[in-house]
C-alpha atoms as a PDB file:
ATOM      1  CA  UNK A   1      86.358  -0.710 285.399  1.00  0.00           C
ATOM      2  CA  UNK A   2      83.248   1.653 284.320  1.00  0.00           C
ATOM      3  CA  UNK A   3      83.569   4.888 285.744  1.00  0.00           C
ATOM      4  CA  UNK A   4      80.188   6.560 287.310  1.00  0.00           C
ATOM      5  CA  UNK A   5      78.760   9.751 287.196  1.00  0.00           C
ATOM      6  CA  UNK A   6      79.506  11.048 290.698  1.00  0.00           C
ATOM      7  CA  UNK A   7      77.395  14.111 289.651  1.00  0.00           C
ATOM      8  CA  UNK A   8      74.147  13.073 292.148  1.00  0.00           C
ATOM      9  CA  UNK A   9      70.801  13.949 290.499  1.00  0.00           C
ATOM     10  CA  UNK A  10      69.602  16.552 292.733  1.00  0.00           C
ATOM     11  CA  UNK A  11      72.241  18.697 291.748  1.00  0.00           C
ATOM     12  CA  UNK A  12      71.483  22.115 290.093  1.00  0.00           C
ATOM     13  CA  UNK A  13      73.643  23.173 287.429  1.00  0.00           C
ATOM     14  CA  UNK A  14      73.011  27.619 287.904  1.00  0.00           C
ATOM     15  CA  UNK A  15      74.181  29.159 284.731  1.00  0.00           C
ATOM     16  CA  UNK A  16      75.180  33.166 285.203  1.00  0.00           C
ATOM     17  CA  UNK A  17      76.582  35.827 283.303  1.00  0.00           C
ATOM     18  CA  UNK A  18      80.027  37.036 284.754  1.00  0.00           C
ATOM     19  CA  UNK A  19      79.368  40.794 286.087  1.00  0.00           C
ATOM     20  CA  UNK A  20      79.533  41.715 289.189  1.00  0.00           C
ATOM     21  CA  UNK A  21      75.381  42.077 289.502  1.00  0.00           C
ATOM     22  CA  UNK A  22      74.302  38.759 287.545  1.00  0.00           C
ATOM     23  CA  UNK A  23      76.919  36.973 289.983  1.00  0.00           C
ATOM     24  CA  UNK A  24      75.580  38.644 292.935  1.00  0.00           C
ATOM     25  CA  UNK A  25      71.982  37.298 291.963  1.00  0.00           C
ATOM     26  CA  UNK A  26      73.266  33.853 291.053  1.00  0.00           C
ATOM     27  CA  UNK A  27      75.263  33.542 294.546  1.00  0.00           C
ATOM     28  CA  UNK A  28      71.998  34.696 295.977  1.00  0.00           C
ATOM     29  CA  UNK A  29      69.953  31.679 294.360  1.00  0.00           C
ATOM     30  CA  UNK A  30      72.964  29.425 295.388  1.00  0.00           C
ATOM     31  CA  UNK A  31      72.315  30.214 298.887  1.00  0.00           C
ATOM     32  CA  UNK A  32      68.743  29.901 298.985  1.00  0.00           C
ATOM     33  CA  UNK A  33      69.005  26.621 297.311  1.00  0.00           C
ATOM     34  CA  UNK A  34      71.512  25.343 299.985  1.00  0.00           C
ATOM     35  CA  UNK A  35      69.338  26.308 302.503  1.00  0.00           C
ATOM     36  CA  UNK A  36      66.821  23.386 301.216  1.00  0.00           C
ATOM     37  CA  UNK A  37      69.522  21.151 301.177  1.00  0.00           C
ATOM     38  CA  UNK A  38      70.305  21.334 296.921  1.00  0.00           C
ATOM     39  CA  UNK A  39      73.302  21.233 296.002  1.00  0.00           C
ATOM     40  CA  UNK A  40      74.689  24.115 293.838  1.00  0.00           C
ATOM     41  CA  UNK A  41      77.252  24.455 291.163  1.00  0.00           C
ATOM     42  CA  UNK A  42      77.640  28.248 289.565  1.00  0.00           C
ATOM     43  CA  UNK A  43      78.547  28.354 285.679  1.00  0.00           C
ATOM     44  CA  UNK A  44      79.472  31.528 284.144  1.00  0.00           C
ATOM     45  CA  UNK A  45      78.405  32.165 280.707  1.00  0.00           C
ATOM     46  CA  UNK A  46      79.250  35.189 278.667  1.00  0.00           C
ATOM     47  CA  UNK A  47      75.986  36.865 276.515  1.00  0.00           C
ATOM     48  CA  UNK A  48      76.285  38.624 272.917  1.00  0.00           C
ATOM     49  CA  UNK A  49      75.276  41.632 275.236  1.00  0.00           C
ATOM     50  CA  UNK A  50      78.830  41.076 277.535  1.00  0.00           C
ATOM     51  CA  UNK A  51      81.097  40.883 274.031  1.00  0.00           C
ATOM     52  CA  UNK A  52      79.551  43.830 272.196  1.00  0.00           C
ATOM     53  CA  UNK A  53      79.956  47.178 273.202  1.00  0.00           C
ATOM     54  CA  UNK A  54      77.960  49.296 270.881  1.00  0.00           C
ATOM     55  CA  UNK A  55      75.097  50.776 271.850  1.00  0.00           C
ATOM     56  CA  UNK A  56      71.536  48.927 272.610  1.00  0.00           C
ATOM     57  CA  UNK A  57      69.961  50.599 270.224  1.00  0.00           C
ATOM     58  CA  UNK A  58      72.389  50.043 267.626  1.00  0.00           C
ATOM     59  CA  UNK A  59      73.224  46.435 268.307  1.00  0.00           C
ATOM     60  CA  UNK A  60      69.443  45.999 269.298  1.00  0.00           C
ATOM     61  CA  UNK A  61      67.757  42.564 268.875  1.00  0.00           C
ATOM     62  CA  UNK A  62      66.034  40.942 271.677  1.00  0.00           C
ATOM     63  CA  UNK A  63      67.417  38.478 274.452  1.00  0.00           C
ATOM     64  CA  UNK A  64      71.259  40.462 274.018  1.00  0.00           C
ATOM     65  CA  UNK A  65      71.812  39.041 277.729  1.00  0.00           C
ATOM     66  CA  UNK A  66      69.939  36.046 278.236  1.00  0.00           C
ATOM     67  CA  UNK A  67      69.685  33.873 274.676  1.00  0.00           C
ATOM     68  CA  UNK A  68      73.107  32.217 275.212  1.00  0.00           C
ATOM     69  CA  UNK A  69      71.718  30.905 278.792  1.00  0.00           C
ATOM     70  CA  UNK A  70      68.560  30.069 277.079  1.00  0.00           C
ATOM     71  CA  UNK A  71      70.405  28.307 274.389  1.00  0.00           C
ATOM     72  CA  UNK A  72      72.668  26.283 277.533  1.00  0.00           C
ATOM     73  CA  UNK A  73      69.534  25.541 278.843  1.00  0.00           C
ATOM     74  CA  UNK A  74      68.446  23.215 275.791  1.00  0.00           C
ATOM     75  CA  UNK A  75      72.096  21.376 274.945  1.00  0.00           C
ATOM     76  CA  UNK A  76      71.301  20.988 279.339  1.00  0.00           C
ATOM     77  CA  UNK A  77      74.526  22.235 279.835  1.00  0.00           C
ATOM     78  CA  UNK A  78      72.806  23.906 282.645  1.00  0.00           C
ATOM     79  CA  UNK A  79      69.427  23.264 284.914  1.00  0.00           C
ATOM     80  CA  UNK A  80      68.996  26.618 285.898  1.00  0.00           C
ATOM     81  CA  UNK A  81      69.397  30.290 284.357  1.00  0.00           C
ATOM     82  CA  UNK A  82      69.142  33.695 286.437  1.00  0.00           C
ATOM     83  CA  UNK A  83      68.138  36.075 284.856  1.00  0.00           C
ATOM     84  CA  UNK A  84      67.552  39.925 285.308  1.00  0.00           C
ATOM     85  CA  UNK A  85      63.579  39.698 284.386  1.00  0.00           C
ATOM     86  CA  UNK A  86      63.335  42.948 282.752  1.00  0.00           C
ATOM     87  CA  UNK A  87      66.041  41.359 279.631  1.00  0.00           C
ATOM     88  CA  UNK A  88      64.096  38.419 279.027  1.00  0.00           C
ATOM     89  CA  UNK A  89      62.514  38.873 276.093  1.00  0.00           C
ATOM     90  CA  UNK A  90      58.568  37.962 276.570  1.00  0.00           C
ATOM     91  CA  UNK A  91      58.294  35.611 273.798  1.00  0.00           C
ATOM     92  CA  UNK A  92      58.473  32.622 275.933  1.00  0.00           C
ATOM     93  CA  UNK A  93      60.509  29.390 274.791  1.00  0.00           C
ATOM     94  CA  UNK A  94      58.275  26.386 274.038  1.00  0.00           C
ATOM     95  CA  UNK A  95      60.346  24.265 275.706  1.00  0.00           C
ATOM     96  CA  UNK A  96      61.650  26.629 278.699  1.00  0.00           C
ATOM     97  CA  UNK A  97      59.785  28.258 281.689  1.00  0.00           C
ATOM     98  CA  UNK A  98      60.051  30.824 284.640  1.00  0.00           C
ATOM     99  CA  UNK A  99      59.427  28.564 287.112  1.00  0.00           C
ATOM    100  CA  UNK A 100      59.993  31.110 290.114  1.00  0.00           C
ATOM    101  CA  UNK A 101      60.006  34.921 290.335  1.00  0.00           C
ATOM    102  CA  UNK A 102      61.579  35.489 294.185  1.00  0.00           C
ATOM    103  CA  UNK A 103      60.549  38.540 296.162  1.00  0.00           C
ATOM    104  CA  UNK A 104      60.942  41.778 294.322  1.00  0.00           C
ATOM    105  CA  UNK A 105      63.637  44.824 294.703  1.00  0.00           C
ATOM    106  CA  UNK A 106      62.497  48.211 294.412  1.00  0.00           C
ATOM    107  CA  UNK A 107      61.267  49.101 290.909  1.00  0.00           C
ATOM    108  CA  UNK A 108      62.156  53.013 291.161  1.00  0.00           C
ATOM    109  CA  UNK A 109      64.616  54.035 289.422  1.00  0.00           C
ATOM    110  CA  UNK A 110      67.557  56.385 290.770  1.00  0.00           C
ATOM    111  CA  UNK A 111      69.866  59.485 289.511  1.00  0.00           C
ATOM    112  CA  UNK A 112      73.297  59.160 290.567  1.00  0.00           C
ATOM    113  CA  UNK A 113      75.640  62.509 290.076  1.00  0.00           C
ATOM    114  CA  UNK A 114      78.403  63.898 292.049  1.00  0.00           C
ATOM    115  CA  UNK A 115      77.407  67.204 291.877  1.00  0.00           C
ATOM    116  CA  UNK A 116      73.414  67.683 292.077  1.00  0.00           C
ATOM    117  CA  UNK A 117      70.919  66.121 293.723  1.00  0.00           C
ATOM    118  CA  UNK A 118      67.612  65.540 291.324  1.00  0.00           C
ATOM    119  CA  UNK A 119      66.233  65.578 288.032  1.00  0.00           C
ATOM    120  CA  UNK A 120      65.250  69.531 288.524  1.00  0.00           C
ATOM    121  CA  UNK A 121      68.289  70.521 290.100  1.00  0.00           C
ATOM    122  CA  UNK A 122      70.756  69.529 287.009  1.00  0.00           C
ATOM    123  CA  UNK A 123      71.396  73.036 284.356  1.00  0.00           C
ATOM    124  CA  UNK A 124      70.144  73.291 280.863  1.00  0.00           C
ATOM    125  CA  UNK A 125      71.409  70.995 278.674  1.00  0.00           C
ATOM    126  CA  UNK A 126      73.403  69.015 281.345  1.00  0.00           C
ATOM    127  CA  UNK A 127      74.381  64.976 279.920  1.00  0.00           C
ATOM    128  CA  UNK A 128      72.152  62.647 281.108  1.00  0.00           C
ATOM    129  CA  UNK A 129      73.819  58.970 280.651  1.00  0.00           C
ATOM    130  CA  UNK A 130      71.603  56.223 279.923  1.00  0.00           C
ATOM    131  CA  UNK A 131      71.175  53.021 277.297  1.00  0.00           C
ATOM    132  CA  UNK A 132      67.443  53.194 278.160  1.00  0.00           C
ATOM    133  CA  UNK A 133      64.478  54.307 276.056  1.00  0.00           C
ATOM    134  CA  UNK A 134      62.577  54.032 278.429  1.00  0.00           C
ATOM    135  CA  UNK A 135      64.092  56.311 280.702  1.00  0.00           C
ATOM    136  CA  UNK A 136      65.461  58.520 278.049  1.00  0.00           C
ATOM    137  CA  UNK A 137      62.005  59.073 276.405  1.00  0.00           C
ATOM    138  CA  UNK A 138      60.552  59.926 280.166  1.00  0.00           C
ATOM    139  CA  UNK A 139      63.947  62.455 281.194  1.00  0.00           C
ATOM    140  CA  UNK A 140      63.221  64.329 278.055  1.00  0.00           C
ATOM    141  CA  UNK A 141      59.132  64.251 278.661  1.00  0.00           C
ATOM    142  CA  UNK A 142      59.897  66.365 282.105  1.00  0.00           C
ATOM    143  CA  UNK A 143      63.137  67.970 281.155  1.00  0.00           C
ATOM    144  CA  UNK A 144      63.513  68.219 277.084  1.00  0.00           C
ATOM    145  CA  UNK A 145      66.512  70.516 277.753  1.00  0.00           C
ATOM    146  CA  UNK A 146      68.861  67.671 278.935  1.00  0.00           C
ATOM    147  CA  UNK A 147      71.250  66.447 276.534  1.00  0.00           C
ATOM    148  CA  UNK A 148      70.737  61.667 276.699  1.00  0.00           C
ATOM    149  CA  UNK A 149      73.936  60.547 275.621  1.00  0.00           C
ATOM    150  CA  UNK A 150      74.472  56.482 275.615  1.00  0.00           C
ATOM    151  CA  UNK A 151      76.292  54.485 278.592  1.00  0.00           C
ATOM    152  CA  UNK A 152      77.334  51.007 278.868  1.00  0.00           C
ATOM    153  CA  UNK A 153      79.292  48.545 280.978  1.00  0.00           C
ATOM    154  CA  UNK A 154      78.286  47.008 284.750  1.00  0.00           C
ATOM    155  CA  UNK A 155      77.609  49.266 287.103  1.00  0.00           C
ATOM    156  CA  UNK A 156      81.223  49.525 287.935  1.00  0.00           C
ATOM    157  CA  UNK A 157      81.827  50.830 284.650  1.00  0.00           C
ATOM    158  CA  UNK A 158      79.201  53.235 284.425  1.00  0.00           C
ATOM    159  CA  UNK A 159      80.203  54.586 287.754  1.00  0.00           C
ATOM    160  CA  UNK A 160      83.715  55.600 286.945  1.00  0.00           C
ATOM    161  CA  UNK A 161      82.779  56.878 284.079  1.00  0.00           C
ATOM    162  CA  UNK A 162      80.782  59.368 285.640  1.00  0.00           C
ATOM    163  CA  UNK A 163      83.182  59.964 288.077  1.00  0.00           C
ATOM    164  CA  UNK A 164      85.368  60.506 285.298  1.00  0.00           C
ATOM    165  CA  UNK A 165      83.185  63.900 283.813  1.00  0.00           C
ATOM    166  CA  UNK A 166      81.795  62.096 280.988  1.00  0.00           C
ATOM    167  CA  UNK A 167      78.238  62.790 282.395  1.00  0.00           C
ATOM    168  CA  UNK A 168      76.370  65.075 284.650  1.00  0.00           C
ATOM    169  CA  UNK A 169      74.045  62.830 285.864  1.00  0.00           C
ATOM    170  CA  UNK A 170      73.491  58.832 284.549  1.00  0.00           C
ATOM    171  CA  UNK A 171      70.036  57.050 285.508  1.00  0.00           C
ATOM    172  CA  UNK A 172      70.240  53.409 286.958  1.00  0.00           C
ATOM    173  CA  UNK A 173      68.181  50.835 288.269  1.00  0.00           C
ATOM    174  CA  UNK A 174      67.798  51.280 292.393  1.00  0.00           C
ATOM    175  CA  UNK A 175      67.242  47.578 292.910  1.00  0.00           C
ATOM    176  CA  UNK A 176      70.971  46.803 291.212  1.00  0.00           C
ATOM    177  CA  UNK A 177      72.794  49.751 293.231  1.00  0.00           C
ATOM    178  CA  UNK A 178      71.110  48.297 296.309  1.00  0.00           C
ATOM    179  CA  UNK A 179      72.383  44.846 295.586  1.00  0.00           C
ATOM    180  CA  UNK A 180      75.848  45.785 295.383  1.00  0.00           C
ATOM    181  CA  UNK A 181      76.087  48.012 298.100  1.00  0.00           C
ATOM    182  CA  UNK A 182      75.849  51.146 296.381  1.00  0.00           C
ATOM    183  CA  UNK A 183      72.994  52.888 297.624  1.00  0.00           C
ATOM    184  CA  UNK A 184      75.370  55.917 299.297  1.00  0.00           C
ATOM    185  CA  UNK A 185      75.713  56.839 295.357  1.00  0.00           C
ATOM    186  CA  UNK A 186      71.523  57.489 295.481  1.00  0.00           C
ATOM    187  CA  UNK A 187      71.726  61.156 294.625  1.00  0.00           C
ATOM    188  CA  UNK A 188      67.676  60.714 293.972  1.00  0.00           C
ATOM    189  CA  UNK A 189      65.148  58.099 293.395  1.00  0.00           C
ATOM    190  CA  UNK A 190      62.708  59.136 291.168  1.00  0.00           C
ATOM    191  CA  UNK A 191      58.652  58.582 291.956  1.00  0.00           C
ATOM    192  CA  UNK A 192      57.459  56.008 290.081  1.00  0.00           C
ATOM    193  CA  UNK A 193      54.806  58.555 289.241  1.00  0.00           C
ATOM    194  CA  UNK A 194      57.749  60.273 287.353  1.00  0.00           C
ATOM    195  CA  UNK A 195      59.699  57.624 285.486  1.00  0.00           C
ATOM    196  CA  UNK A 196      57.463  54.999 285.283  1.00  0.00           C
ATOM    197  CA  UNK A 197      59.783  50.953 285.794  1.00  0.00           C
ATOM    198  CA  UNK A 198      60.490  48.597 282.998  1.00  0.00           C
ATOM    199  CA  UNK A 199      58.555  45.693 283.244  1.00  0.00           C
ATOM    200  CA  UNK A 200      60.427  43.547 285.440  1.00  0.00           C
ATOM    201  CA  UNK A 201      62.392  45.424 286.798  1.00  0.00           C
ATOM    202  CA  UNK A 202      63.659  44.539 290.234  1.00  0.00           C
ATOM    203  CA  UNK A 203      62.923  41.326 289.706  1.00  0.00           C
ATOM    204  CA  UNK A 204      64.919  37.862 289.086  1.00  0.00           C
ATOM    205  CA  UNK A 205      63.557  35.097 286.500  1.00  0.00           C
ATOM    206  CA  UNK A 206      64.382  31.507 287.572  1.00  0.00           C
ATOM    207  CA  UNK A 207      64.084  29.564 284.061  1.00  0.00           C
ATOM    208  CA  UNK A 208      64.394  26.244 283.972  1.00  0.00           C
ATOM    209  CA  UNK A 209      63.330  23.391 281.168  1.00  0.00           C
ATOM    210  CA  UNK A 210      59.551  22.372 281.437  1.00  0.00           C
ATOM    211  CA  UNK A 211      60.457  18.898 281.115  1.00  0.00           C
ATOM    212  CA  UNK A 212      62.646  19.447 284.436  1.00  0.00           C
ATOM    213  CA  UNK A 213      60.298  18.652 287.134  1.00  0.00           C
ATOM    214  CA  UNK A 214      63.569  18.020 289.847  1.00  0.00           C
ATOM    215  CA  UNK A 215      64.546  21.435 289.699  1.00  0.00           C
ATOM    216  CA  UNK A 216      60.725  22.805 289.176  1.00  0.00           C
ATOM    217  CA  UNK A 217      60.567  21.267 292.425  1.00  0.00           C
ATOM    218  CA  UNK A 218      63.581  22.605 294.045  1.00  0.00           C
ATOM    219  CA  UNK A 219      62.582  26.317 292.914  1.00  0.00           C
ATOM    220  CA  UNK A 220      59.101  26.430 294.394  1.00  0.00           C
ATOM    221  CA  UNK A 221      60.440  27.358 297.507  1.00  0.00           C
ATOM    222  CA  UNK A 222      62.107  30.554 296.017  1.00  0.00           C
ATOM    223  CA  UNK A 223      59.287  31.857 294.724  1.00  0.00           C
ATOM    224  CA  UNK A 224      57.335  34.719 296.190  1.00  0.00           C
ATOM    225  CA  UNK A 225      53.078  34.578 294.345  1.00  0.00           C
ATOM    226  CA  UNK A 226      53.020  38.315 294.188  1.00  0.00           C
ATOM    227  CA  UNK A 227      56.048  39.196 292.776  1.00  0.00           C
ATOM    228  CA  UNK A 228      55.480  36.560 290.313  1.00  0.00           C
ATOM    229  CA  UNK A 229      52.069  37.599 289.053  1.00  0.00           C
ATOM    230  CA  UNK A 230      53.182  41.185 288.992  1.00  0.00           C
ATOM    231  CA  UNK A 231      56.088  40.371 286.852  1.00  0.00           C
ATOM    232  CA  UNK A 232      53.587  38.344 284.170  1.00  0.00           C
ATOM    233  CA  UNK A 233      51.315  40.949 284.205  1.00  0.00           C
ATOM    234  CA  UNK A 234      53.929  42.916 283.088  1.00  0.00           C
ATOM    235  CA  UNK A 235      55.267  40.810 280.664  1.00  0.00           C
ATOM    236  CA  UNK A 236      52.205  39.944 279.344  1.00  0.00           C
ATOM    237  CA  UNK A 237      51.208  43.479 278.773  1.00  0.00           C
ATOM    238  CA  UNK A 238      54.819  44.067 276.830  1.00  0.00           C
ATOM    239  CA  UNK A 239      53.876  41.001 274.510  1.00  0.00           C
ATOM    240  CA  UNK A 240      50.464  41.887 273.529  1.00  0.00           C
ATOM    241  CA  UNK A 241      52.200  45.351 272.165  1.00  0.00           C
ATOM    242  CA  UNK A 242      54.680  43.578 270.432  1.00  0.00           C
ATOM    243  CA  UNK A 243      57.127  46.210 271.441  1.00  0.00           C
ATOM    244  CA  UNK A 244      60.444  44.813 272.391  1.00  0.00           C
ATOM    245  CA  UNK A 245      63.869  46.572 274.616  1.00  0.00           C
ATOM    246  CA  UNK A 246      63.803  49.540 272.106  1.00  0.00           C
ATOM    247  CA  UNK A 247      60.238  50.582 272.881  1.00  0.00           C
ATOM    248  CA  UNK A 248      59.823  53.338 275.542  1.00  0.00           C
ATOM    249  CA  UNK A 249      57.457  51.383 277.625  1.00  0.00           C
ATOM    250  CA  UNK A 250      56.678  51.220 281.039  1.00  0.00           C
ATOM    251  CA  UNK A 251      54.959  49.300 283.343  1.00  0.00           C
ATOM    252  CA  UNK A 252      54.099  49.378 287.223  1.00  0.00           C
ATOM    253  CA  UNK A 253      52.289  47.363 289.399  1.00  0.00           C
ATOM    254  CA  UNK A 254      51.092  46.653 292.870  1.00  0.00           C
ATOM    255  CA  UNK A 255      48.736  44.601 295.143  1.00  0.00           C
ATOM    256  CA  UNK A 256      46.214  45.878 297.149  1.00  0.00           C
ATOM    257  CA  UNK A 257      43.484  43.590 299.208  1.00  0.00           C
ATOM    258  CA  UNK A 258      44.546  40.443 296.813  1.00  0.00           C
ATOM    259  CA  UNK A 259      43.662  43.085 293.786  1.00  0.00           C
ATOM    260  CA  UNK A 260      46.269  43.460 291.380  1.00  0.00           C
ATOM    261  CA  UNK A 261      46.876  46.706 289.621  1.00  0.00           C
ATOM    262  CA  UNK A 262      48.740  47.536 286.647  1.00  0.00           C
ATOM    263  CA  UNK A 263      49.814  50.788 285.107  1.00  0.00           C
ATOM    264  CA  UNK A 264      51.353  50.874 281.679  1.00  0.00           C
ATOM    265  CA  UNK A 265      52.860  53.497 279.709  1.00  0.00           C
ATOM    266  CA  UNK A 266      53.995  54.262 276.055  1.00  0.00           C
ATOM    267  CA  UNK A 267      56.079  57.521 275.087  1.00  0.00           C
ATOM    268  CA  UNK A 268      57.466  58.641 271.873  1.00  0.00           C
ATOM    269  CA  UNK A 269      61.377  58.712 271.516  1.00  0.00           C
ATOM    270  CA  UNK A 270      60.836  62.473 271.999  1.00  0.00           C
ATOM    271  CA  UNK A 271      59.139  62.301 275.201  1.00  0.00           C
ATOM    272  CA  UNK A 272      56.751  64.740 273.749  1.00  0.00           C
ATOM    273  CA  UNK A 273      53.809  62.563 273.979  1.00  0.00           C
ATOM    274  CA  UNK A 274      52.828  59.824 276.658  1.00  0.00           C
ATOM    275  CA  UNK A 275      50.224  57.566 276.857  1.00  0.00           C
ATOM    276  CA  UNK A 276      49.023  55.643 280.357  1.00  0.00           C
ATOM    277  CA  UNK A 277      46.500  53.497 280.813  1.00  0.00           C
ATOM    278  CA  UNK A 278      45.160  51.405 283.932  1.00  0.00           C
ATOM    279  CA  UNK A 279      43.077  48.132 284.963  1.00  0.00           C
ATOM    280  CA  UNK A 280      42.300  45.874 288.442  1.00  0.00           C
ATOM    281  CA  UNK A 281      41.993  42.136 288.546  1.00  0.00           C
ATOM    282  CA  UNK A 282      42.401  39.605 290.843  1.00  0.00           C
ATOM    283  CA  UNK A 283      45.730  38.412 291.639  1.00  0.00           C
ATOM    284  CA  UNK A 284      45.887  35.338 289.528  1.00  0.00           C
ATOM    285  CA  UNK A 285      44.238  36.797 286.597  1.00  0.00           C
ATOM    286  CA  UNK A 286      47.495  38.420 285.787  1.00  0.00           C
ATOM    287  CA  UNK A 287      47.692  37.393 281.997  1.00  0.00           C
ATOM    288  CA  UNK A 288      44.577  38.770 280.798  1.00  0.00           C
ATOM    289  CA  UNK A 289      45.538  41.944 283.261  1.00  0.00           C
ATOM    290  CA  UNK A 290      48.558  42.518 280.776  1.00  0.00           C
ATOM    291  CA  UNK A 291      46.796  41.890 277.773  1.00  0.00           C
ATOM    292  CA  UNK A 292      43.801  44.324 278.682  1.00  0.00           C
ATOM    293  CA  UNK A 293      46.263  47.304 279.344  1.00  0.00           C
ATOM    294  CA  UNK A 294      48.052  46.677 276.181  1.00  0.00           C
ATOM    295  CA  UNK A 295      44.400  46.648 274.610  1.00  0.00           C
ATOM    296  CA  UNK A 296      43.717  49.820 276.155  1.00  0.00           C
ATOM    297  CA  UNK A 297      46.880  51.823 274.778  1.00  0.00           C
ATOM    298  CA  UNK A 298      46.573  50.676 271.666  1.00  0.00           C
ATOM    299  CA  UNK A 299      42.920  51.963 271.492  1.00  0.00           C
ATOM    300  CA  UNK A 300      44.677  55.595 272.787  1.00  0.00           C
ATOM    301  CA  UNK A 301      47.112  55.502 269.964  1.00  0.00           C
ATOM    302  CA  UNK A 302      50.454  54.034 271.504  1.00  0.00           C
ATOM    303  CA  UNK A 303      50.603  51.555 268.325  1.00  0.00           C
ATOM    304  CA  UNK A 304      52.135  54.637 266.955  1.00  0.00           C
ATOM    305  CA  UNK A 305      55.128  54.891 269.230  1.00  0.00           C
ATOM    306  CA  UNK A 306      55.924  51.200 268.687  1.00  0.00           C
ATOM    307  CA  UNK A 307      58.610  51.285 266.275  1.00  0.00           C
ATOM    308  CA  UNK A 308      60.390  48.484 266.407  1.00  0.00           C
ATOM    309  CA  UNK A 309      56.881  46.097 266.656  1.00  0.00           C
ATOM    310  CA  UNK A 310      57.460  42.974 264.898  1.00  0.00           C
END
């Protein structure tokens, strides 16, 4: 007797990685999907950027926590891939596609010590913990006193080891602390006139094959327009500098009266010197948005902060 694929056709394969965050976005997806009557299997996946534990910088390379989804994604070992937006690299797949960007987090990010209670409040030379660039390069542009010393692990990890004395002070994303029920650890959330976001951050990228229509389908319904043309603004901006994760670059945007802004920013490792720049378009012209601020701090000189353009 043949045996049949019991596995119905409307079912979404969601591929995750294993922390604590990524699973809390993925069960997220899972339930939305339900709601529209999909059903949802989760598969965790473990990225180069879950087995190595050196630092970003020193392991570097792009797509650390997302190219092994990709990767299930083409053998179709999975339908779906969530992904934190802002470590997807923004050379897009030919054959792959962010088929839904769902209502934003916050984009600010927050400090989160034990013992003081903002950015101006830590001592000289207090340890700042961070694996950002970004974040680093924008600490040291307001306070070039503090000492930036590398962190890694989940949030979990990074908590306890703060908790632990290893820092002063470490810098994380609001939107993940949020998530996870964390926000009581919010010592301060700084203006995003002060640190300026990553691009994408806050966000989730649902990617799915091209060819995939079913689930293309299926995601529609999870995506929010503005968040979505923020986030390839964004993106868009970060691929016409060809700067990549270990670029201190930052990018912020809102929607006004169906205008969309963007606001992106390019420091040196230093944080002596930062460069901003700033257009309007309409909402859907998001693409050439991006590529017209990158334009723009490139003409101011941000080429030369750039260092690991390709």
């Amino acid at each position: 007797m043949t045996q049949t694929n019991t596995k119905k056709k409307s079912d979404i394969r969601l591929g995750t990685r294993g922390s604590q965050l990524a699973l809390w976005q993925s069960n997220w997806v899972k339930s939305e999907l339900e709601k529209t009557g999909a059903s949802v299997e989760l598969i965790k996946i473990k990225t180069e950027g879950d087995i190595q534990t050196g630092s970003l910088a020193q392991i570097g390379g792009q797509g650390l926590f997302t190219k092994r989804l990709q990767v299930a994604l083409l053998n179709e070992e999975i339908d779906l891939a969530v992904h934190s937006l802002k470590d997807l690299p923004t050379e897009d797949h030919p054959q792959l596609t962010i088929a839904a960007v769902p209502p934003r987090e916050t984009v600010a990010d927050a400090l989160v010590s034990n013992r003081f209670t903002s950015l101006q409040d830590l001592p000289l030379q207090a340890i700042i913990g961070t694996g950002s660039v970004r974040r680093a390069a924008q600490i040291l542009h307001i306070r070039p006193d503090l000492e930036i010393r590398d962190i890694r692990g989940n949030v979990d990890t990074r908590l306890k080891k703060l908790d632990d004395g290893e820092y002063d002070a470490i810098i994380l994303a609001s939107a993940g602390l949020l998530r996870l029920g964390f926000e009581n650890r919010i010592s301060y959330t700084f203006p995003t006139s002060e640190l300026v976001p990553a691009v994408g951050q806050g966000a989730l990228g649902l990617e799915t094959r091209k060819a995939d229509s079913e689930t293309i389908s299926k995601l529609n319904s999870l995506n929010d327009p503005e968040s979505f043309h923020r986030a390839m603004a964004e993106r868009t901006m970060l691929r016409t500098l060809y700067a990549g994760c270990l670029s201190p670059v930052g990018a912020l945007t809102h929607v006004r009266n169906d205008q969309l802004h963007l606001k992106g920013a390019v420091l040196s490792h230093d944080g002596k010197h930062k460069i901003e720049c700033e257009e309007t378009s309409g909402l859907v012209q998001s693409d050439s948005l991006g590529q017209q601020v990158a334009e723009k701090l490139i003409s101011a000189g941000a080429a030369q902060f750039l260092q690991d353009r390709h």
